[in-house]
PDB file of N, CA and C in Angstrom:
ATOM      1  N   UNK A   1      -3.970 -16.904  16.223  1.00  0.00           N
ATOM      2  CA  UNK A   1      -3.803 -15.885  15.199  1.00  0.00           C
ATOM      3  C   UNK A   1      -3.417 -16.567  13.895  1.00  0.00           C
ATOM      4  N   UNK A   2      -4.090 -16.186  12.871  1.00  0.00           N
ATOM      5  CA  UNK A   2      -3.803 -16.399  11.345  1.00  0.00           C
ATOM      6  C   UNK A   2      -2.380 -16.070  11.118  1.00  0.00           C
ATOM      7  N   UNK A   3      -1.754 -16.371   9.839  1.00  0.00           N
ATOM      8  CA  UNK A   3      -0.843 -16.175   9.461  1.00  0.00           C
ATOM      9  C   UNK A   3      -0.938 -14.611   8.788  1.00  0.00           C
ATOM     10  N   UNK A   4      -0.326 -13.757   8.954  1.00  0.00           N
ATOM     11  CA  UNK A   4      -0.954 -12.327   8.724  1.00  0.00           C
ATOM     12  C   UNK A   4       0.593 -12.139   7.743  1.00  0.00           C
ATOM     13  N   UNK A   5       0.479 -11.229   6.602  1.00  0.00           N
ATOM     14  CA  UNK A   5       1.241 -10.537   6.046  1.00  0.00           C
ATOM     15  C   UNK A   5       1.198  -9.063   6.336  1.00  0.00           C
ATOM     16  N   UNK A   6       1.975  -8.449   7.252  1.00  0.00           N
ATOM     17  CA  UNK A   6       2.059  -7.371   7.654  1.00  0.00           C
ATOM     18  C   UNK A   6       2.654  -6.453   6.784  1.00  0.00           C
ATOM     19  N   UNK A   7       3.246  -5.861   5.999  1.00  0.00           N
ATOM     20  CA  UNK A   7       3.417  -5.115   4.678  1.00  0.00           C
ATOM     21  C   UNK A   7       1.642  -4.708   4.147  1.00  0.00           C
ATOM     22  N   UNK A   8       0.807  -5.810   4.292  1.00  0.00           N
ATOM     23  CA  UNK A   8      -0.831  -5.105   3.705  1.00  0.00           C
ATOM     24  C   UNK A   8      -1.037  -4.036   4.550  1.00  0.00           C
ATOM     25  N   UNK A   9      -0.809  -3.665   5.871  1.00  0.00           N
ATOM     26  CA  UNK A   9      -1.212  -2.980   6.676  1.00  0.00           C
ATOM     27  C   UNK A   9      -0.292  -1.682   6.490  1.00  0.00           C
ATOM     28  N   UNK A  10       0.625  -1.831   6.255  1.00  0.00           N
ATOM     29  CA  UNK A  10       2.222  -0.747   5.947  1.00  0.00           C
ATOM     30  C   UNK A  10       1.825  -0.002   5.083  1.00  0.00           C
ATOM     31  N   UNK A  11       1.237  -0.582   4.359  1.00  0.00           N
ATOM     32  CA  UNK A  11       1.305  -0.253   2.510  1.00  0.00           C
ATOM     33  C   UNK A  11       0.148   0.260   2.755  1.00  0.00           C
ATOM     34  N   UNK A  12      -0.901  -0.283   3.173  1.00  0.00           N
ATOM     35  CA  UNK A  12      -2.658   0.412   3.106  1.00  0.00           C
ATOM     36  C   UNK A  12      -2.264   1.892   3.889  1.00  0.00           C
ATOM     37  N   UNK A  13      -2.093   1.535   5.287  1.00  0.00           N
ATOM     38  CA  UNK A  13      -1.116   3.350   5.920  1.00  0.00           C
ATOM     39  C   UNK A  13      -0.741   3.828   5.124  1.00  0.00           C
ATOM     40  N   UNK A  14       0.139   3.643   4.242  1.00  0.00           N
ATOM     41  CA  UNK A  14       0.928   4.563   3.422  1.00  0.00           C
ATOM     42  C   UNK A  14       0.266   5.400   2.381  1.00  0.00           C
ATOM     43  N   UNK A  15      -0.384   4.534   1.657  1.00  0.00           N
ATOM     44  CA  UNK A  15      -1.092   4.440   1.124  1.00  0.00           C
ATOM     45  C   UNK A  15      -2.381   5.820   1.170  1.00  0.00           C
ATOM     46  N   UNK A  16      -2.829   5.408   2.230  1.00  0.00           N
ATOM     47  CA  UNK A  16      -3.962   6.577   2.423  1.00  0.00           C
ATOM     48  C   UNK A  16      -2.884   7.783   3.032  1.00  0.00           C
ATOM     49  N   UNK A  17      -2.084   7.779   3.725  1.00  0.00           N
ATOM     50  CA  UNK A  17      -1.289   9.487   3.920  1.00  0.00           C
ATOM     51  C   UNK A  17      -1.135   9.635   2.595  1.00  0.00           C
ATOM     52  N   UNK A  18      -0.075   8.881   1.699  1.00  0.00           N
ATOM     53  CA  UNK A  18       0.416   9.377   0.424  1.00  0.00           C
ATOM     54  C   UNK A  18      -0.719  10.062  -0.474  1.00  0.00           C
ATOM     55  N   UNK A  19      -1.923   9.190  -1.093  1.00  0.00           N
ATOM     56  CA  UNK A  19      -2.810   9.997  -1.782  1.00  0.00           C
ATOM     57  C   UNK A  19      -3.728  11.311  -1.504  1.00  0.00           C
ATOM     58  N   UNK A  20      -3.903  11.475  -0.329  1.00  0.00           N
ATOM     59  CA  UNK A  20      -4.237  12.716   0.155  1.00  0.00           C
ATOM     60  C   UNK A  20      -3.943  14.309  -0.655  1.00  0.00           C
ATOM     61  N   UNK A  21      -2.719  14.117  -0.860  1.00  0.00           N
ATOM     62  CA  UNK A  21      -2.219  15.181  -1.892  1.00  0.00           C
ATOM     63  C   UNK A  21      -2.074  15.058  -3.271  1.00  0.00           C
ATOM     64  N   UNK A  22      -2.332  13.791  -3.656  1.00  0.00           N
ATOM     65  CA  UNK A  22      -2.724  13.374  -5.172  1.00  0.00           C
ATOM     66  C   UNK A  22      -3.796  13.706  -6.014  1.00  0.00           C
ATOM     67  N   UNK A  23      -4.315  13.877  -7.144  1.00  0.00           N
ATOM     68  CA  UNK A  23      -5.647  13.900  -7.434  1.00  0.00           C
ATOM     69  C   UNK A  23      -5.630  12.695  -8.244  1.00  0.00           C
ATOM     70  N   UNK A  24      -5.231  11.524  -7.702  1.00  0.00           N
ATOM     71  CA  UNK A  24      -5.759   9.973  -8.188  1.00  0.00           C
ATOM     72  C   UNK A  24      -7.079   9.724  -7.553  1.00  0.00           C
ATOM     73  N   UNK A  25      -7.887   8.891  -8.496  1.00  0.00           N
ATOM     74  CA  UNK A  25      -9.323   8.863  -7.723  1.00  0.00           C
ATOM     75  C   UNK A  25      -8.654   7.895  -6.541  1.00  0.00           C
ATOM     76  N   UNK A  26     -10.002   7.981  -5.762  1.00  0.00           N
ATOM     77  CA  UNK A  26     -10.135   7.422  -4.574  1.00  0.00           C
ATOM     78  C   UNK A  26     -11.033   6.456  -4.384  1.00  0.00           C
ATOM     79  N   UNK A  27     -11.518   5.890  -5.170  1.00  0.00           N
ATOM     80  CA  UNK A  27     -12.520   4.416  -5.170  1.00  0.00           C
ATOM     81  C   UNK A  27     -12.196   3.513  -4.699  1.00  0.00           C
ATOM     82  N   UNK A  28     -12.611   2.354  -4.525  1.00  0.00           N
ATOM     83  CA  UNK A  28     -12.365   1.430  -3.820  1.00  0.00           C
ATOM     84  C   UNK A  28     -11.419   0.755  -5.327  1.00  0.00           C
ATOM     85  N   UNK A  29     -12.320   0.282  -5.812  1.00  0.00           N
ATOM     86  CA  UNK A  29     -11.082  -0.117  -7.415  1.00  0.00           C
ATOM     87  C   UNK A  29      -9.694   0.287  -7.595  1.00  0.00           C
ATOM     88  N   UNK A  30      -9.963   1.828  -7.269  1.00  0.00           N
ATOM     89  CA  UNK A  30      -8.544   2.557  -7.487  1.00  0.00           C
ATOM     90  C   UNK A  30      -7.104   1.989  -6.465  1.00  0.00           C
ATOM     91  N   UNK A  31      -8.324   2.420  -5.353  1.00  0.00           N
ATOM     92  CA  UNK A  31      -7.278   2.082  -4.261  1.00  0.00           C
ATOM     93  C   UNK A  31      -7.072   0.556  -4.171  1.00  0.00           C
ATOM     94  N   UNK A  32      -7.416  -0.211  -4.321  1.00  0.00           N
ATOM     95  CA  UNK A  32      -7.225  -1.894  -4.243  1.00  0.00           C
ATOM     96  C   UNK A  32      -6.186  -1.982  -5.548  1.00  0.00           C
ATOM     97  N   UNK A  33      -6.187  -1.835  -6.455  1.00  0.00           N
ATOM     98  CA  UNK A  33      -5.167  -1.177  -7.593  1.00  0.00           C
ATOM     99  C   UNK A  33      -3.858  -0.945  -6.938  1.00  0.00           C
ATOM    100  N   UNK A  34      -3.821   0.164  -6.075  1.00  0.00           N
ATOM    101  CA  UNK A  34      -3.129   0.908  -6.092  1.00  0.00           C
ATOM    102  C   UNK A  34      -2.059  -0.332  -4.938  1.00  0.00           C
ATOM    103  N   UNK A  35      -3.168  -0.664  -4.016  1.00  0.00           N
ATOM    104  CA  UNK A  35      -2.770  -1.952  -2.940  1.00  0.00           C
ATOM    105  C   UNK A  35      -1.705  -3.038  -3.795  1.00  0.00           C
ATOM    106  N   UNK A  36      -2.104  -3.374  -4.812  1.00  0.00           N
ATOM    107  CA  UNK A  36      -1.727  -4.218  -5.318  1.00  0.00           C
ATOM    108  C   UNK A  36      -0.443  -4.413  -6.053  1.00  0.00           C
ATOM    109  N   UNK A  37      -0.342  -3.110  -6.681  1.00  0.00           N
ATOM    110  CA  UNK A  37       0.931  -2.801  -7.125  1.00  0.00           C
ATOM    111  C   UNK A  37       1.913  -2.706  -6.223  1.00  0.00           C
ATOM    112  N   UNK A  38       1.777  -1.605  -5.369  1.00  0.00           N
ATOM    113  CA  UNK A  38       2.593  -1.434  -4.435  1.00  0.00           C
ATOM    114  C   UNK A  38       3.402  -2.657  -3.565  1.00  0.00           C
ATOM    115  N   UNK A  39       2.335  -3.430  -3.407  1.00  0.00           N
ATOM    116  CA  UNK A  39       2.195  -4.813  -2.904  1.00  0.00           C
ATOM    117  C   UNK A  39       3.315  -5.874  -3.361  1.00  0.00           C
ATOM    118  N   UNK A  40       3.209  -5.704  -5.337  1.00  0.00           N
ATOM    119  CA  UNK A  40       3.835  -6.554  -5.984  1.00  0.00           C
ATOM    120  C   UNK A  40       5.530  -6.111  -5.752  1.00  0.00           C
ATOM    121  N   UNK A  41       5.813  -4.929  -5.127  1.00  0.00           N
ATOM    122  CA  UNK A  41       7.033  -4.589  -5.366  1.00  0.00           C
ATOM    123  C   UNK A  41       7.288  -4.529  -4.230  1.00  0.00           C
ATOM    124  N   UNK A  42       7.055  -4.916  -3.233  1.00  0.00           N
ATOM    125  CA  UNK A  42       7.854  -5.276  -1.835  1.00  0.00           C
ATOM    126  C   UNK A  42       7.612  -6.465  -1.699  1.00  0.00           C
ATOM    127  N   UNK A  43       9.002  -6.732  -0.357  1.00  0.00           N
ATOM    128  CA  UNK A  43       8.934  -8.566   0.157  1.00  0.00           C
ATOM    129  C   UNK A  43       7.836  -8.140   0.969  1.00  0.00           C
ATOM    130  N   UNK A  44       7.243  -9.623   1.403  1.00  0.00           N
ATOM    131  CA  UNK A  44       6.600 -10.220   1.931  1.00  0.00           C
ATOM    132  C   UNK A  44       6.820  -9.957   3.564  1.00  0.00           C
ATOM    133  N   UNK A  45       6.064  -9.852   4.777  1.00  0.00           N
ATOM    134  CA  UNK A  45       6.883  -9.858   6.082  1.00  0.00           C
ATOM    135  C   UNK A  45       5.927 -10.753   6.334  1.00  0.00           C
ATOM    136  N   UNK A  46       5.372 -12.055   6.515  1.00  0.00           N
ATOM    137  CA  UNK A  46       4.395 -12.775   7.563  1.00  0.00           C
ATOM    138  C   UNK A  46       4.923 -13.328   8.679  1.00  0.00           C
ATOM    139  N   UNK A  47       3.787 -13.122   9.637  1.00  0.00           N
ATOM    140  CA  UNK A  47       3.823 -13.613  11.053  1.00  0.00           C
ATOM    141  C   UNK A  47       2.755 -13.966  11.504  1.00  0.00           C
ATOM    142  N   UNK A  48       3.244 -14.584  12.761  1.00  0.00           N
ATOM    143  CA  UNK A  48       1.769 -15.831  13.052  1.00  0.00           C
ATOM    144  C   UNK A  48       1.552 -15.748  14.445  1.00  0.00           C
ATOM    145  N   UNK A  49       2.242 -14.624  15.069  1.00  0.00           N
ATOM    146  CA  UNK A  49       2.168 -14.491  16.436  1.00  0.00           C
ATOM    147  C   UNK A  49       1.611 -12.960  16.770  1.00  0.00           C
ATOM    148  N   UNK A  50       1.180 -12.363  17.656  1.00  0.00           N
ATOM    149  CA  UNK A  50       0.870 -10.765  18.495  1.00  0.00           C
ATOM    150  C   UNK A  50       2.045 -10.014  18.504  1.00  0.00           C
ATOM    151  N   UNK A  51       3.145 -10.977  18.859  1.00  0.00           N
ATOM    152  CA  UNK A  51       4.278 -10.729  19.433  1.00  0.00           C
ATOM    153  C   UNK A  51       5.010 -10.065  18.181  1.00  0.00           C
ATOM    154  N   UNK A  52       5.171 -11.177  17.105  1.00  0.00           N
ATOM    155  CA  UNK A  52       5.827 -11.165  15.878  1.00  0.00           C
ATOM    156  C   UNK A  52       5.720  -9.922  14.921  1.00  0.00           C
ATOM    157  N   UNK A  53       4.196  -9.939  15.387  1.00  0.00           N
ATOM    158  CA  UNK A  53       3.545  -8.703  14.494  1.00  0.00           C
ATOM    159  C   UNK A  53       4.236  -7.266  14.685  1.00  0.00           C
ATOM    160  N   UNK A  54       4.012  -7.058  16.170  1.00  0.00           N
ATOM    161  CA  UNK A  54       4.473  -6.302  16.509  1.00  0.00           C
ATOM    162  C   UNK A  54       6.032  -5.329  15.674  1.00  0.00           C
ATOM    163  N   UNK A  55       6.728  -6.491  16.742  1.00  0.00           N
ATOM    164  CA  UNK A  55       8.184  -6.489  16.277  1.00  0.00           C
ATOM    165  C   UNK A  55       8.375  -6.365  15.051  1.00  0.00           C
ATOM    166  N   UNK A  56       7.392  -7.148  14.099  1.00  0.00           N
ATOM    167  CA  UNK A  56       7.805  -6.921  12.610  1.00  0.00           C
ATOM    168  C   UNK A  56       7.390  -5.879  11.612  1.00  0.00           C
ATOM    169  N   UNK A  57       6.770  -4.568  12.620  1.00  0.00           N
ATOM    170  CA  UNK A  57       6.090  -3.600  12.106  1.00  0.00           C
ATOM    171  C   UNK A  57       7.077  -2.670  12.763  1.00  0.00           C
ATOM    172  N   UNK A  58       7.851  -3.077  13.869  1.00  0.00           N
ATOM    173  CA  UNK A  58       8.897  -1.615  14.185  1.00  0.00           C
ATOM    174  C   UNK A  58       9.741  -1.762  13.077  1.00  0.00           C
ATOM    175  N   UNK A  59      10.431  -3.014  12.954  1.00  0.00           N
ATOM    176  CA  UNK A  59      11.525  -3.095  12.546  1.00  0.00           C
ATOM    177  C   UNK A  59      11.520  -2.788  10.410  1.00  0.00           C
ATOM    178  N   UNK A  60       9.942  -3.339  10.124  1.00  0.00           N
ATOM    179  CA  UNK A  60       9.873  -2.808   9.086  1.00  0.00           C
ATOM    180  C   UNK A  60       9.940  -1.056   8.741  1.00  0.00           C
ATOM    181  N   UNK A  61       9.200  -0.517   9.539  1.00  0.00           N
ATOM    182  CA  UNK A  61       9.107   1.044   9.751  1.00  0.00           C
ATOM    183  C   UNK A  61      10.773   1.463  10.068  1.00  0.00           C
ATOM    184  N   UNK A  62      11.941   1.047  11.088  1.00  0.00           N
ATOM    185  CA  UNK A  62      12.895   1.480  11.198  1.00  0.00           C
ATOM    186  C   UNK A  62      13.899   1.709  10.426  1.00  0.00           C
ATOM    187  N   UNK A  63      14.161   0.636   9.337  1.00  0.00           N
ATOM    188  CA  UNK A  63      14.710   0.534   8.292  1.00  0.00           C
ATOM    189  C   UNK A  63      14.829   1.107   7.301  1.00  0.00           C
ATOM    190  N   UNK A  64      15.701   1.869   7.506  1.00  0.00           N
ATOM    191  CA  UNK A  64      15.868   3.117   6.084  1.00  0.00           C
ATOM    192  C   UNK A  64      15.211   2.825   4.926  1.00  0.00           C
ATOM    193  N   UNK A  65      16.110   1.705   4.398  1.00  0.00           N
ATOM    194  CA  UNK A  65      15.954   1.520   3.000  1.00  0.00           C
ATOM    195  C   UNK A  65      14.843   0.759   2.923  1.00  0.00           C
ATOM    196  N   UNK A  66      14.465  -0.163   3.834  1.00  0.00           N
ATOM    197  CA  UNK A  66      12.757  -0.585   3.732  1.00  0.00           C
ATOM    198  C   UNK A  66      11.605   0.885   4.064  1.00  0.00           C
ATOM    199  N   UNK A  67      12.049   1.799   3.960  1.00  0.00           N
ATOM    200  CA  UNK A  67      11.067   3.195   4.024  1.00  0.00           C
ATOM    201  C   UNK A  67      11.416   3.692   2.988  1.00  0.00           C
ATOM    202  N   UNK A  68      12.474   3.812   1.980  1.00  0.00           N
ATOM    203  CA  UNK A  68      12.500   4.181   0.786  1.00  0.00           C
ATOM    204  C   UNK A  68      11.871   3.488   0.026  1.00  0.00           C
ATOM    205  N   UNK A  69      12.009   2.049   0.064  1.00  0.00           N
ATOM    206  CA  UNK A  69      11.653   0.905  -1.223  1.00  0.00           C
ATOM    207  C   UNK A  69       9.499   1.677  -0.862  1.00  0.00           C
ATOM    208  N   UNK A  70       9.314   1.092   0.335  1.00  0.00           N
ATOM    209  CA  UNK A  70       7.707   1.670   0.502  1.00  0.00           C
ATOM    210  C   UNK A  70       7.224   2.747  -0.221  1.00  0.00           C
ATOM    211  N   UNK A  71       7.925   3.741   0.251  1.00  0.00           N
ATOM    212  CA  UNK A  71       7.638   5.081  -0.311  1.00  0.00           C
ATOM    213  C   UNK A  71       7.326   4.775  -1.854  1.00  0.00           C
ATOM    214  N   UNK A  72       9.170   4.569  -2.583  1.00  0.00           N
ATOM    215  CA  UNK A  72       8.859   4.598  -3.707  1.00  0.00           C
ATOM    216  C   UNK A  72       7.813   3.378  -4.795  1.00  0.00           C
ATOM    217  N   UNK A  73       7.595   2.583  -3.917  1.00  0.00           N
ATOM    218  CA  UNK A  73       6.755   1.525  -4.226  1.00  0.00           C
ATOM    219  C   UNK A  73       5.198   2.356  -4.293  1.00  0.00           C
ATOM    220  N   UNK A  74       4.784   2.901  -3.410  1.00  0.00           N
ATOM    221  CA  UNK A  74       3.581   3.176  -2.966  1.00  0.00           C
ATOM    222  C   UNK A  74       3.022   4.537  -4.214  1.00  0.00           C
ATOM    223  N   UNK A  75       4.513   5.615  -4.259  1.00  0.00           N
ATOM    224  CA  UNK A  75       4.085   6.689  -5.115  1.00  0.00           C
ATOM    225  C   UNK A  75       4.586   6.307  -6.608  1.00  0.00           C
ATOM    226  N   UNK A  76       4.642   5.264  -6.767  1.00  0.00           N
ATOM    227  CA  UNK A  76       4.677   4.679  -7.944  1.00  0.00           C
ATOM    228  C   UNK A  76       3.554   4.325  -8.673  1.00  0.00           C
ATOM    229  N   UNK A  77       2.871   3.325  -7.494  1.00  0.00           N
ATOM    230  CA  UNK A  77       1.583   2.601  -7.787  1.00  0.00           C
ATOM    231  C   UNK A  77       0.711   3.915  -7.914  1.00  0.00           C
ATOM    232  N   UNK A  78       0.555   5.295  -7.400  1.00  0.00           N
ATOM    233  CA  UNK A  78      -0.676   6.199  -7.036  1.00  0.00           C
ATOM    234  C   UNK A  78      -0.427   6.756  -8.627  1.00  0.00           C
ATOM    235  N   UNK A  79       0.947   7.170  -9.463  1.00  0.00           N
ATOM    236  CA  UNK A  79       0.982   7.280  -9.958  1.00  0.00           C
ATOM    237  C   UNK A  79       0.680   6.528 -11.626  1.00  0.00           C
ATOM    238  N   UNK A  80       0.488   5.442 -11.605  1.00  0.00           N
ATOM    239  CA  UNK A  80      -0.224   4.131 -12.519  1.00  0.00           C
ATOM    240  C   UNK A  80      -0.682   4.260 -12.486  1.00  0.00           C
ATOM    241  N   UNK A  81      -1.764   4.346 -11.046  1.00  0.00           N
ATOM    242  CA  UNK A  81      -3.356   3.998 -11.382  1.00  0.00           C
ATOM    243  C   UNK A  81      -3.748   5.695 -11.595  1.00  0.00           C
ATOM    244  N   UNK A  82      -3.270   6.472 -11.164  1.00  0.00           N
ATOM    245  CA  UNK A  82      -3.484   7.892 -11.542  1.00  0.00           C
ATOM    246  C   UNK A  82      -4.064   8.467 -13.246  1.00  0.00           C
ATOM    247  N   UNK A  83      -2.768   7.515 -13.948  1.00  0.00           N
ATOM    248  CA  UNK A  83      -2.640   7.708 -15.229  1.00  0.00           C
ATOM    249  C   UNK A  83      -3.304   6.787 -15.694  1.00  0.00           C
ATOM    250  N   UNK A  84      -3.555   5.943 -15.373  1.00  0.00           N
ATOM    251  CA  UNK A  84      -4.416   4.681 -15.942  1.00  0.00           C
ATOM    252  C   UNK A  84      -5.622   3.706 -15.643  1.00  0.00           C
ATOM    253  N   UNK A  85      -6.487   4.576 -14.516  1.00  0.00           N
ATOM    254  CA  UNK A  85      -7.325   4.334 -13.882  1.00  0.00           C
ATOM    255  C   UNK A  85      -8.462   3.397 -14.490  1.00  0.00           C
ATOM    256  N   UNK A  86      -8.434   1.846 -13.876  1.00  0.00           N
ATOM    257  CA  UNK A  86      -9.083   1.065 -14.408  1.00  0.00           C
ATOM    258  C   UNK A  86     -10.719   1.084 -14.042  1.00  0.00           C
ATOM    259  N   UNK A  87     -10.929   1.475 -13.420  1.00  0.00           N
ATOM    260  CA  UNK A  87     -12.969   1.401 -13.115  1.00  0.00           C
ATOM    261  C   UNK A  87     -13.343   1.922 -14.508  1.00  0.00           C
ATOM    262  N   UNK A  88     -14.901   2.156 -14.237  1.00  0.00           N
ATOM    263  CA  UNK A  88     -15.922   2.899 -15.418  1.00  0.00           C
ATOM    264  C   UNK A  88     -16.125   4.348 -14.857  1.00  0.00           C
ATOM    265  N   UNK A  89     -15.840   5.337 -15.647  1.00  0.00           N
ATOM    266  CA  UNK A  89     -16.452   6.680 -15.255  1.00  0.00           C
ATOM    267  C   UNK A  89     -18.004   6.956 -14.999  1.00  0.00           C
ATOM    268  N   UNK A  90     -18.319   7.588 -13.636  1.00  0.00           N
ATOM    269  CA  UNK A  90     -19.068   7.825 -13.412  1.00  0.00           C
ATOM    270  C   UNK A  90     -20.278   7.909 -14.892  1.00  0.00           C
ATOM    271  N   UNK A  91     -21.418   7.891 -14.618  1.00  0.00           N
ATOM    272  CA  UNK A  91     -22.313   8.121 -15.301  1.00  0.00           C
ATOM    273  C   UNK A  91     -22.783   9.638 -15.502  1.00  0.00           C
ATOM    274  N   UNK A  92     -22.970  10.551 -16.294  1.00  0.00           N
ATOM    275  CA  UNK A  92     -23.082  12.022 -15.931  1.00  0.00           C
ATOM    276  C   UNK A  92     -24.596  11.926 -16.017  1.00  0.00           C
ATOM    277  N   UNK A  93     -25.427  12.789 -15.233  1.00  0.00           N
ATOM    278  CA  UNK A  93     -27.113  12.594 -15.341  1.00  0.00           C
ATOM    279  C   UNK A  93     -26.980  13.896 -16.125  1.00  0.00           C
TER     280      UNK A  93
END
């Protein structure tokens, strides 16, 4: 197994529940955006084992205040790219 940063996987979950009720676009741009920010404002969790992974996805999820920092990390970022949506607007025919 690769060295995996498990927070990409946290954050992408979150990520897609959270915008659901948003009207931020939903593009791939947007959302990789949205990945990214969110991204920049949490630690890091990597692991290099099945095992590790695991464990390091309960214990991230259990943690109060590592479910607040997410949250507010995540509806932060939906809200940026919401307001400031970097792609090109559609073309109108």
């Amino acid at each position: 197994m690769a060295i995996l940063n498990i927070m990409e996987e946290i954050v992408n979950n979150r990520i897609l529940e959270m915008i659901k009720d948003s009207d931020c676009c939903k593009c791939e741009k947007c959302l990789d955006d949205i990945r990214a920010l969110a991204l920049n404002k949490l630690p890091s969790k990597y692991v290099s084992t099945n095992k590790g992974e695991l464990f390091s996805k309960l214990a991230a999820l259990k943690e109060h205040q590592g479910a607040i920092d997410l949250n507010i990390a995540v509806a932060s970022a939906i809200e940026s790219v919401a307001a400031h949506p970097r792609h090109d607007p559609p073309v109108k025919k």
